[in-house]
C-alpha atoms as a PDB file:
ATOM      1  CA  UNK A   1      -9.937  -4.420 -18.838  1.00  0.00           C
ATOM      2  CA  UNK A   2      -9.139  -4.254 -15.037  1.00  0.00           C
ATOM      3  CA  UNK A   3     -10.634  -1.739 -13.069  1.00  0.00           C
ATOM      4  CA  UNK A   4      -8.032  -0.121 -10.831  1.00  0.00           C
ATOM      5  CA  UNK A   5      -8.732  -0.089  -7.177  1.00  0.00           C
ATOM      6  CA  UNK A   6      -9.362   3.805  -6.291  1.00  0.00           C
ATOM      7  CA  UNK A   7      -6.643   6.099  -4.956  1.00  0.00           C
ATOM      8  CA  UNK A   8      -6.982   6.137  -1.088  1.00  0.00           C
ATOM      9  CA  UNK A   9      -7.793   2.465  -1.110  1.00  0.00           C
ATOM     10  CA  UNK A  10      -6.367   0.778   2.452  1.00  0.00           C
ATOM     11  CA  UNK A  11      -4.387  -2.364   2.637  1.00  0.00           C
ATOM     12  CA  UNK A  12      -2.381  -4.264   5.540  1.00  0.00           C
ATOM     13  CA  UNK A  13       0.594  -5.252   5.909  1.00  0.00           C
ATOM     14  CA  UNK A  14       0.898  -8.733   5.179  1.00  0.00           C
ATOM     15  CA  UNK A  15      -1.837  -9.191   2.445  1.00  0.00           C
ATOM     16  CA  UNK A  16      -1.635  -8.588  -0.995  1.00  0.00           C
ATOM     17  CA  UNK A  17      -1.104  -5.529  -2.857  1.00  0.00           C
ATOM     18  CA  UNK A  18      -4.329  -4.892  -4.651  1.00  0.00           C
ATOM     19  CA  UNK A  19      -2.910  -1.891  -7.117  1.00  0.00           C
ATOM     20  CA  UNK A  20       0.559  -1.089  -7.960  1.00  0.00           C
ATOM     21  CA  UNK A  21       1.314   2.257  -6.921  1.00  0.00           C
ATOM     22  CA  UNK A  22       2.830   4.087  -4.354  1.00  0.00           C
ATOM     23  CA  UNK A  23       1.721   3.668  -0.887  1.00  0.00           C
ATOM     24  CA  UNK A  24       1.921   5.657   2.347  1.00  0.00           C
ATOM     25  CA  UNK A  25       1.715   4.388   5.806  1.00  0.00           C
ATOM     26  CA  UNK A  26      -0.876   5.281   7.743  1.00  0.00           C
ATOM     27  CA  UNK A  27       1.095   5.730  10.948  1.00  0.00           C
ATOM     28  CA  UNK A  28       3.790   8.245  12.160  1.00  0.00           C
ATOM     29  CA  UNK A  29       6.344   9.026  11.231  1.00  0.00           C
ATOM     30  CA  UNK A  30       4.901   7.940   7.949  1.00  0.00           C
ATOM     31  CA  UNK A  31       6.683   6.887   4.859  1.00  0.00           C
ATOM     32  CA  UNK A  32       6.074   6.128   1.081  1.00  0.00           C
ATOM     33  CA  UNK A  33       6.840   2.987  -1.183  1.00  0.00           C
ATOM     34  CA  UNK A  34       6.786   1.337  -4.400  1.00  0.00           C
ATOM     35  CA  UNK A  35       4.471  -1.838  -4.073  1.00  0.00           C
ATOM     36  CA  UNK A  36       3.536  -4.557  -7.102  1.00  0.00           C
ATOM     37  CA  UNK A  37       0.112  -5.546  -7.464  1.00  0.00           C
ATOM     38  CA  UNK A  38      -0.201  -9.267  -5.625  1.00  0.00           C
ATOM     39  CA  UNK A  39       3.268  -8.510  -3.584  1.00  0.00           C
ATOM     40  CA  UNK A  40       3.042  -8.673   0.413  1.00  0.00           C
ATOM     41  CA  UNK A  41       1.832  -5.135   1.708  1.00  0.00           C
ATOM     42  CA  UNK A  42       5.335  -4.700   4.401  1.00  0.00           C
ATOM     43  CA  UNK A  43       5.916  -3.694   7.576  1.00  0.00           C
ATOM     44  CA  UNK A  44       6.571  -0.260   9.003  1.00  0.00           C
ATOM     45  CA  UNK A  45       9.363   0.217  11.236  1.00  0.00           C
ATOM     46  CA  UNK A  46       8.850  -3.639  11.613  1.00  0.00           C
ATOM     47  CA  UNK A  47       4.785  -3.098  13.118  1.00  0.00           C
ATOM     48  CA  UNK A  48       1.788  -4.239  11.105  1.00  0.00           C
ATOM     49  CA  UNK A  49       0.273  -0.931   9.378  1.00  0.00           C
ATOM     50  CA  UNK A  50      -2.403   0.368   7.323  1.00  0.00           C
ATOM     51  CA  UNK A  51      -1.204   1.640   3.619  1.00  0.00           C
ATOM     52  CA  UNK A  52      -3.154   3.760   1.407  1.00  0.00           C
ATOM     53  CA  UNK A  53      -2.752   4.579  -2.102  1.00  0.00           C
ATOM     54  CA  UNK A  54      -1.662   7.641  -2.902  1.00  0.00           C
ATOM     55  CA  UNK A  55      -0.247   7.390  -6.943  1.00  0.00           C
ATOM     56  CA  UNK A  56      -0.881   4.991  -9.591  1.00  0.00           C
ATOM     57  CA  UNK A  57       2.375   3.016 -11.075  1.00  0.00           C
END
């Protein structure tokens, strides 16, 4: 069984999604999305960001 990476985990944009979940940007104004495990963490507002986890899938 996979262990699930902890809520409040931080990933980049541009590297892989390590939990799928919902994810917040770290930046302001901030926003929320629906990311895949192993998909590309996105832009914000078309800048590189920090995205935490906030809700498992």
């Amino acid at each position: 069984m996979k262990t699930r990476a902890p809520l409040g985990t931080l990933a980049r944009s541009n590297t892989r999604c390590p939990e799928s979940g919902v994810w917040e940007s770290q930046d302001y104004p901030s926003t929320t999305a629906p990311i895949a495990e192993h998909n590309n963490m996105p832009l914000h507002r078309g800048v590189i960001v920090n995205w935490k986890l906030i809700q498992y899938a």
